[in-house]
N, C-alpha and C. Protein backbone atom coordinates (compact mmCIF):
# COMPACT_ATOMS: atom_id res chain seq x y z
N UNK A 1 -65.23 -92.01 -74.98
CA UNK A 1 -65.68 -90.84 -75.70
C UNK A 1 -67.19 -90.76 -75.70
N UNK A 2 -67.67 -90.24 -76.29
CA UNK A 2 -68.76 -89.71 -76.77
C UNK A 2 -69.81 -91.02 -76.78
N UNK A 3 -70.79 -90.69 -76.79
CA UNK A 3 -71.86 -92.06 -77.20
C UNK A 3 -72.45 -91.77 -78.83
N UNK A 4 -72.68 -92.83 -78.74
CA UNK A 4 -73.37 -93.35 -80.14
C UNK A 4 -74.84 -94.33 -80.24
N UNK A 5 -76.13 -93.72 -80.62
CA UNK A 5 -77.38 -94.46 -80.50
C UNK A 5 -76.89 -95.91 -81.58
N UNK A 6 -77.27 -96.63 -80.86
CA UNK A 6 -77.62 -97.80 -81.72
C UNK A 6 -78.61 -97.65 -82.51
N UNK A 7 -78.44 -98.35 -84.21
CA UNK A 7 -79.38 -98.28 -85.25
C UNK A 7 -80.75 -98.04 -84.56
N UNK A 8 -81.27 -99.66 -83.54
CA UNK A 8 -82.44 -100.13 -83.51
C UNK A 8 -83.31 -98.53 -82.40
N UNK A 9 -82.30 -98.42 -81.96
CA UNK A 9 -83.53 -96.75 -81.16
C UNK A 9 -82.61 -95.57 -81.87
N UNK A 10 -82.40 -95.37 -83.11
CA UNK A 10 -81.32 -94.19 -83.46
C UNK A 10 -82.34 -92.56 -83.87
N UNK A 11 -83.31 -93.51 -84.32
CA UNK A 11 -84.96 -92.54 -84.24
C UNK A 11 -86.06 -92.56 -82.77
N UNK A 12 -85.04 -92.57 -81.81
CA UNK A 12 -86.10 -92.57 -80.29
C UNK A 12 -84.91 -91.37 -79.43
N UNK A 13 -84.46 -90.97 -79.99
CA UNK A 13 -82.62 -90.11 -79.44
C UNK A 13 -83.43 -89.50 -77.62
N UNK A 14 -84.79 -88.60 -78.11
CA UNK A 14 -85.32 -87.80 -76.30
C UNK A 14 -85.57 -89.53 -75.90
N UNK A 15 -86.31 -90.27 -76.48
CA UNK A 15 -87.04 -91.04 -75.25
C UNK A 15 -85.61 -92.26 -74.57
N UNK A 16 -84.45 -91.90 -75.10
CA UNK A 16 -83.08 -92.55 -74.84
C UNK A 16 -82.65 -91.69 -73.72
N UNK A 17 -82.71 -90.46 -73.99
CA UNK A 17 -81.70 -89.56 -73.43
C UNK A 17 -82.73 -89.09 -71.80
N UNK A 18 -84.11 -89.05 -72.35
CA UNK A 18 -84.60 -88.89 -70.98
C UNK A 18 -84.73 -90.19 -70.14
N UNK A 19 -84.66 -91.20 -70.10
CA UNK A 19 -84.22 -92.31 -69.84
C UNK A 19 -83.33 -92.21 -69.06
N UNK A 20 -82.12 -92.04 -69.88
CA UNK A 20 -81.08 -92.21 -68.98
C UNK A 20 -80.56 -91.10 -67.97
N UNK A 21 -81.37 -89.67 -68.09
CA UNK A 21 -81.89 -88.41 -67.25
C UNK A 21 -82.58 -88.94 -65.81
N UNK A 22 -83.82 -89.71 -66.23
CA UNK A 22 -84.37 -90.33 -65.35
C UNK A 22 -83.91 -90.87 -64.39
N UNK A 23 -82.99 -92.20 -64.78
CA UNK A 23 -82.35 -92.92 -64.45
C UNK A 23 -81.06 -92.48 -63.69
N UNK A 24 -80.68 -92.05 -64.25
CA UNK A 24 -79.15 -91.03 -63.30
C UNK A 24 -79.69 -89.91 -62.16
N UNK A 25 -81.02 -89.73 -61.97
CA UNK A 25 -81.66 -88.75 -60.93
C UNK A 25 -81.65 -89.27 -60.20
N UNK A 26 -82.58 -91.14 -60.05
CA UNK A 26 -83.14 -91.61 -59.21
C UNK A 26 -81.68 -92.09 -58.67
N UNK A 27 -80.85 -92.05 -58.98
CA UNK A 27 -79.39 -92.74 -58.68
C UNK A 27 -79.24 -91.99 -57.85
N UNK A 28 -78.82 -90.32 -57.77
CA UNK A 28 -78.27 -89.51 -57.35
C UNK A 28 -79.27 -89.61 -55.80
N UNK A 29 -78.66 -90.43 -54.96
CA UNK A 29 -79.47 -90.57 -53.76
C UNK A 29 -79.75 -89.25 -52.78
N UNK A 30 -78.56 -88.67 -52.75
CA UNK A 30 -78.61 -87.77 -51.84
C UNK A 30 -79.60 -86.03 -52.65
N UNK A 31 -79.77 -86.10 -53.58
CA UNK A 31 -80.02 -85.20 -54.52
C UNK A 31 -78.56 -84.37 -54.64
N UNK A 32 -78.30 -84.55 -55.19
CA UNK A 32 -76.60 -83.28 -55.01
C UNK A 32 -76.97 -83.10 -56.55
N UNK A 33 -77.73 -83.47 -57.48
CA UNK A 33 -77.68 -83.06 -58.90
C UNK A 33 -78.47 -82.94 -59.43
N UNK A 34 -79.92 -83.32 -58.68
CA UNK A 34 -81.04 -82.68 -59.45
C UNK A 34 -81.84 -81.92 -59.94
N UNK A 35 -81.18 -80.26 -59.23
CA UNK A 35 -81.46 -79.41 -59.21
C UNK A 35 -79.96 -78.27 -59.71
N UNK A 36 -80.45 -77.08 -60.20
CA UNK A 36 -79.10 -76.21 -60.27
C UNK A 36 -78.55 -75.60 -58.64
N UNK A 37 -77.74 -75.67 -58.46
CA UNK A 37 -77.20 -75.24 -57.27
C UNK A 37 -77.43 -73.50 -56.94
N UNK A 38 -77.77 -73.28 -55.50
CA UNK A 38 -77.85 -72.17 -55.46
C UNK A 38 -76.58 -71.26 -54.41
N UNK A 39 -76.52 -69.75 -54.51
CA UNK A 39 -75.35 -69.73 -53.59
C UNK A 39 -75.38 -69.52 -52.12
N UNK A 40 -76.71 -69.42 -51.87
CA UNK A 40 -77.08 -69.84 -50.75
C UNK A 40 -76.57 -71.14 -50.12
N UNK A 41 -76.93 -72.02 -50.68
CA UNK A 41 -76.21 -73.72 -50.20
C UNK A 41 -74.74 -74.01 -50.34
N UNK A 42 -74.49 -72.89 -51.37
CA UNK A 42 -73.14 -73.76 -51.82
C UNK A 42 -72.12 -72.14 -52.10
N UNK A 43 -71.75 -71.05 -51.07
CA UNK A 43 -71.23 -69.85 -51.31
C UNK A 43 -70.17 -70.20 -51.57
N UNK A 44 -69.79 -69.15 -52.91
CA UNK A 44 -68.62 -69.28 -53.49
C UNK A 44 -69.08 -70.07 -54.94
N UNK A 45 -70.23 -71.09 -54.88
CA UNK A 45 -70.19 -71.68 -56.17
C UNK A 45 -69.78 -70.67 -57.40
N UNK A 46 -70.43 -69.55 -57.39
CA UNK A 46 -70.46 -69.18 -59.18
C UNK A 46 -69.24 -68.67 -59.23
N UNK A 47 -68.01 -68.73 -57.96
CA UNK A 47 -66.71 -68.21 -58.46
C UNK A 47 -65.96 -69.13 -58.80
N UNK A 48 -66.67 -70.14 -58.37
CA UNK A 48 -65.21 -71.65 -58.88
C UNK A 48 -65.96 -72.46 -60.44
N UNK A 49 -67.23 -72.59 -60.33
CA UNK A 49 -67.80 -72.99 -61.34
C UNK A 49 -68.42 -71.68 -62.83
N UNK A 50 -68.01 -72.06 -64.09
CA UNK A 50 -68.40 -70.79 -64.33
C UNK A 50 -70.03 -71.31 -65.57
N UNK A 51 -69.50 -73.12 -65.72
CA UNK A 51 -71.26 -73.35 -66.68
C UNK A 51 -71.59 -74.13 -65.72
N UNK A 52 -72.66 -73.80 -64.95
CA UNK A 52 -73.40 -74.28 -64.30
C UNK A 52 -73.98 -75.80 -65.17
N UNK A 53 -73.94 -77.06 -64.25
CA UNK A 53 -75.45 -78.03 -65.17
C UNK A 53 -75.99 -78.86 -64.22
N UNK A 54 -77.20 -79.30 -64.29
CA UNK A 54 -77.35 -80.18 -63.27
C UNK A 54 -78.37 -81.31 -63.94
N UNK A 55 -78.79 -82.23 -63.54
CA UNK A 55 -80.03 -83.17 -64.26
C UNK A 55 -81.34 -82.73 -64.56
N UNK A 56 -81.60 -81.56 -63.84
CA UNK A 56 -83.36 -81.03 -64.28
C UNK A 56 -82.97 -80.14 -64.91
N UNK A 57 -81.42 -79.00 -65.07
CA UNK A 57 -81.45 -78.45 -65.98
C UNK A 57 -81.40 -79.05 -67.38
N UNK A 58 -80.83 -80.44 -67.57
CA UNK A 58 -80.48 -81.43 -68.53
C UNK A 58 -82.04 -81.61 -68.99
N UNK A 59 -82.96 -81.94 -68.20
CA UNK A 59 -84.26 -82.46 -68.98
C UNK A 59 -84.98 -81.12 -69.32
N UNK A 60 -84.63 -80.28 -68.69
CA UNK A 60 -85.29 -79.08 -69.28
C UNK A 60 -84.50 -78.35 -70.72
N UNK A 61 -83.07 -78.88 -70.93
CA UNK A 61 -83.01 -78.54 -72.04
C UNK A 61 -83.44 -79.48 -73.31
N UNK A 62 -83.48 -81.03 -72.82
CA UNK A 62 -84.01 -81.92 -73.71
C UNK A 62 -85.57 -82.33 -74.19
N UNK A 63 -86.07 -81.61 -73.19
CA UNK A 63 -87.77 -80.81 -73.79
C UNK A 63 -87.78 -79.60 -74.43
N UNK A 64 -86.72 -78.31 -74.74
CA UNK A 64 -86.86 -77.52 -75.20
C UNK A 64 -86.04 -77.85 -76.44
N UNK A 65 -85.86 -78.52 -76.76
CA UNK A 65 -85.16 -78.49 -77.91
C UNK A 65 -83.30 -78.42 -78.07
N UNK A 66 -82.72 -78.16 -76.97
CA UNK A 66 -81.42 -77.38 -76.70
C UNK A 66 -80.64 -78.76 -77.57
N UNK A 67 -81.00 -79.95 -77.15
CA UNK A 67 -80.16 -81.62 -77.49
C UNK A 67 -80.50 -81.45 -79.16
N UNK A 68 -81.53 -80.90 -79.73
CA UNK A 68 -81.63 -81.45 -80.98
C UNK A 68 -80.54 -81.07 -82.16
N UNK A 69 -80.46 -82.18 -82.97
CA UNK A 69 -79.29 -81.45 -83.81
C UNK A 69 -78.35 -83.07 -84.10
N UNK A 70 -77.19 -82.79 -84.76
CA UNK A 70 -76.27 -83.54 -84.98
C UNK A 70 -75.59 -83.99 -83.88
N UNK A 71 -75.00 -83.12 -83.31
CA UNK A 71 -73.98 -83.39 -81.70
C UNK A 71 -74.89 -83.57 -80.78
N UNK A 72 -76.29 -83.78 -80.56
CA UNK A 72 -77.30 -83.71 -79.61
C UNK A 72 -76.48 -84.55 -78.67
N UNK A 73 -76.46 -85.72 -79.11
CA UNK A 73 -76.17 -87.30 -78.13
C UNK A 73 -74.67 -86.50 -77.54
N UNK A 74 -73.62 -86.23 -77.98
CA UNK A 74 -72.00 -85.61 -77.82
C UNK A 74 -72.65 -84.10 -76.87
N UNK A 75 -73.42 -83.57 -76.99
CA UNK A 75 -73.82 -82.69 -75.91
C UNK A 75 -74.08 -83.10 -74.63
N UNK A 76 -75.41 -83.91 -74.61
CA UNK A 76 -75.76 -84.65 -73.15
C UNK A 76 -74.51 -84.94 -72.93
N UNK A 77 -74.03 -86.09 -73.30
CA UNK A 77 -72.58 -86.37 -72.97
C UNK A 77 -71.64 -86.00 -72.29
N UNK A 78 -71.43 -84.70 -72.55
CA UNK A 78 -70.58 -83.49 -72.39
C UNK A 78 -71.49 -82.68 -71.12
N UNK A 79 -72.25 -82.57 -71.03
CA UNK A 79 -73.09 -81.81 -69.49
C UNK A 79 -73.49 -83.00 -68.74
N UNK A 80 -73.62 -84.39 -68.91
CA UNK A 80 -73.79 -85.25 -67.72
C UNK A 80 -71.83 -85.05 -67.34
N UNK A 81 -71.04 -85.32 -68.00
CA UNK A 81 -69.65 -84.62 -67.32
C UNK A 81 -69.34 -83.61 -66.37
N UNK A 82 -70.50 -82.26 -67.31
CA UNK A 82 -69.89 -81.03 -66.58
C UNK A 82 -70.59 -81.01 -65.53
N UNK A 83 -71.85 -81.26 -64.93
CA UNK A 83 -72.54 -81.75 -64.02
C UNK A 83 -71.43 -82.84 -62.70
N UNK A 84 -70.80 -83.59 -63.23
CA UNK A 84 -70.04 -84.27 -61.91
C UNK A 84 -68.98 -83.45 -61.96
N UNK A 85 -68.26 -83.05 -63.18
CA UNK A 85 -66.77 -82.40 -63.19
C UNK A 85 -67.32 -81.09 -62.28
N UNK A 86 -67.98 -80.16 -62.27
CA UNK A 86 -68.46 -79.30 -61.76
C UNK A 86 -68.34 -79.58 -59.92
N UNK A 87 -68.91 -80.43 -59.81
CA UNK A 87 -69.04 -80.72 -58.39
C UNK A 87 -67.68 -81.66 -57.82
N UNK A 88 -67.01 -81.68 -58.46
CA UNK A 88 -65.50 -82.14 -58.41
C UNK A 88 -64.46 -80.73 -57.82
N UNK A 89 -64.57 -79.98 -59.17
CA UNK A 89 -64.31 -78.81 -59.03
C UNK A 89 -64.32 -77.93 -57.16
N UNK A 90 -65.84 -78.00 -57.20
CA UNK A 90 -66.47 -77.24 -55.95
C UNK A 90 -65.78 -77.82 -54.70
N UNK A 91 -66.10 -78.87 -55.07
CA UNK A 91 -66.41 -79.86 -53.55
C UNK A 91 -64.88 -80.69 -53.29
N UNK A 92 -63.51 -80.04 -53.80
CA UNK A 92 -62.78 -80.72 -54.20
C UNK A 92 -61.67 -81.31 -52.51
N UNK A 93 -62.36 -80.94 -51.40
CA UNK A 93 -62.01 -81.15 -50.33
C UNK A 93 -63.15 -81.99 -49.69
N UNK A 94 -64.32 -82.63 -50.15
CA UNK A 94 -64.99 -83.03 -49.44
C UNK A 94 -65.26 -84.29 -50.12
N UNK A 95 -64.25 -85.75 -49.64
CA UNK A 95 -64.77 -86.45 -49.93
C UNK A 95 -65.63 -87.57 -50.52
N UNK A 96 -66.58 -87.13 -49.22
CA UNK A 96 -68.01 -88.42 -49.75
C UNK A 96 -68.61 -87.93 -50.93
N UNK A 97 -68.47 -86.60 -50.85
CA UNK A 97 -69.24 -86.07 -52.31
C UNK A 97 -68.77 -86.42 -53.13
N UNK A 98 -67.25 -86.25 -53.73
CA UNK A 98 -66.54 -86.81 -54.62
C UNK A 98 -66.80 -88.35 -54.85
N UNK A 99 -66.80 -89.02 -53.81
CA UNK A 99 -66.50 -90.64 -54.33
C UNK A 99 -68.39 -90.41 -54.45
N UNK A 100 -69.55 -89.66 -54.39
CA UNK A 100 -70.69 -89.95 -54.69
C UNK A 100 -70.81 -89.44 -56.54
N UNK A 101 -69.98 -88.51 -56.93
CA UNK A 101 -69.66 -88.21 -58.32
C UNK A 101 -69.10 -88.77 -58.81
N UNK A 102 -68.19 -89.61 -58.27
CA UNK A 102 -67.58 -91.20 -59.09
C UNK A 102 -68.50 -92.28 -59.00
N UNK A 103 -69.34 -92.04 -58.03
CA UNK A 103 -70.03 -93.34 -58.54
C UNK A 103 -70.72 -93.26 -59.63
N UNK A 104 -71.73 -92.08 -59.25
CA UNK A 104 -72.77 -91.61 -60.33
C UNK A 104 -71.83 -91.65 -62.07
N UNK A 105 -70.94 -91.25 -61.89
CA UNK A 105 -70.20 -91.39 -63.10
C UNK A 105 -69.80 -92.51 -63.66
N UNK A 106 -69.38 -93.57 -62.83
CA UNK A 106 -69.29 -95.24 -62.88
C UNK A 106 -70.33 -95.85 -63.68
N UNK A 107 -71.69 -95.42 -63.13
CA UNK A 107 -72.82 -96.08 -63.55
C UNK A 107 -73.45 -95.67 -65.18
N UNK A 108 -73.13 -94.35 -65.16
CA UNK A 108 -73.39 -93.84 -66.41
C UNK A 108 -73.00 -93.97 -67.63
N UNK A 109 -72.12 -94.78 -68.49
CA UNK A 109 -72.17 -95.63 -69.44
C UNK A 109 -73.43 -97.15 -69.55
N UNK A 110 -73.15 -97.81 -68.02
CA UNK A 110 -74.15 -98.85 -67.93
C UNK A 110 -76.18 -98.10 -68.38
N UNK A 111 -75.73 -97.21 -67.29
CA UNK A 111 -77.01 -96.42 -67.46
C UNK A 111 -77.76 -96.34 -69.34
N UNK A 112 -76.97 -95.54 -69.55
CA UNK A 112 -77.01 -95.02 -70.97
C UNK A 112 -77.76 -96.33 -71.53
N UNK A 113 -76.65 -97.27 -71.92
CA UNK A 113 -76.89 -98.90 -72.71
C UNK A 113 -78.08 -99.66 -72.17
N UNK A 114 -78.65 -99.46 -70.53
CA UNK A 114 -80.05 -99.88 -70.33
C UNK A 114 -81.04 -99.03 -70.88
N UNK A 115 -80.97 -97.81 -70.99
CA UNK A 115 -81.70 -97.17 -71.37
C UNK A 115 -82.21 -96.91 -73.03
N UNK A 116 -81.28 -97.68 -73.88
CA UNK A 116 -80.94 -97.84 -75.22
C UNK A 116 -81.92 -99.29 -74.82
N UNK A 117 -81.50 -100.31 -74.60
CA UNK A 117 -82.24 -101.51 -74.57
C UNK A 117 -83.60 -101.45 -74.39
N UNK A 118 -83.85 -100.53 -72.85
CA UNK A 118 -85.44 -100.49 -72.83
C UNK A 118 -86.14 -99.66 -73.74
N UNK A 119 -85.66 -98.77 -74.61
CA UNK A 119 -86.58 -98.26 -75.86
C UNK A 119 -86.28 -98.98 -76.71
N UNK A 120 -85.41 -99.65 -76.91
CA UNK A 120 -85.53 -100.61 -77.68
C UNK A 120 -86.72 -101.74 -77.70
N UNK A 121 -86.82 -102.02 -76.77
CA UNK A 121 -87.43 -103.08 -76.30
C UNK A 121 -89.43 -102.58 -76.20
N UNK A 122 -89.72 -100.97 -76.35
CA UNK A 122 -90.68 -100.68 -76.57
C UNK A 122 -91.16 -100.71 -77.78
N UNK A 123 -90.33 -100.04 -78.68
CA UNK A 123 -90.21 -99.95 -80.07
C UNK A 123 -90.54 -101.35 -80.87
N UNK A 124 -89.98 -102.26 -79.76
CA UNK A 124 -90.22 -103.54 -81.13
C UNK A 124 -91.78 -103.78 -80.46
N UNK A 125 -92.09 -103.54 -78.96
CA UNK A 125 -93.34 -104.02 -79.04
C UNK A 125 -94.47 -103.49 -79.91
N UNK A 126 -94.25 -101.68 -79.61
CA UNK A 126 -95.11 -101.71 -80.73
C UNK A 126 -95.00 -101.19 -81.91
């Protein structure tokens, strides 16, 4: 389910969440998610997909404010999903893409919990 900040970064929630934004970009080797898809590249997208998300749309909503709130953390959550479920959806005959959205999805709990540790680990320094 859902994530939950640990006490020790529960007051660091952006510098967690862009973290693990960060971190899930540089993953995404091929770029297939760092950007919103256009229908140029991908015709037909906006008829099979209908909420678009991707990772720079993700940090652009977590600088504008969109994450803040109670469900903030259960939001990201929920669009790092719709972001692979999305491209599941699309791409649902092709493969390498798929097993590249399972990976990226594999990693993303681990992700998250390093990214909790290393603000953690700033926080106590200073």
């Amino acid at each position: 389910g859902p994530w939950k900040l640990p006490d020790a970064v529960k007051d660091h929630f952006k510098e967690v969440v862009s973290a693990t934004i960060a971190i899930m970009s540089k993953s995404d080797v091929y770029n297939l998610f760092k950007e919103p898809v256009s229908e140029s590249e991908a015709p037909g997208y906006f008829d099979v997909v209908k909420k678009p998300m991707d990772f720079g749309t993700m940090k652009k909503n977590l600088e504008s404010g969109m994450y803040d709130g109670v469900n903030g953390l259960t939001t990201v959550f929920e669009d790092f999903l719709l972001v692979l479920d999305n491209c599941a959806l699309y791409n649902e005959d092709n493969d390498e893409i798929i097993v590249e959205a399972a990976r990226l999805l594999s990693i993303l709990p681990e992700t998250f919990a390093k990214s909790c540790v290393a603000i953690k680990g700033k926080v106590q320094v200073g």
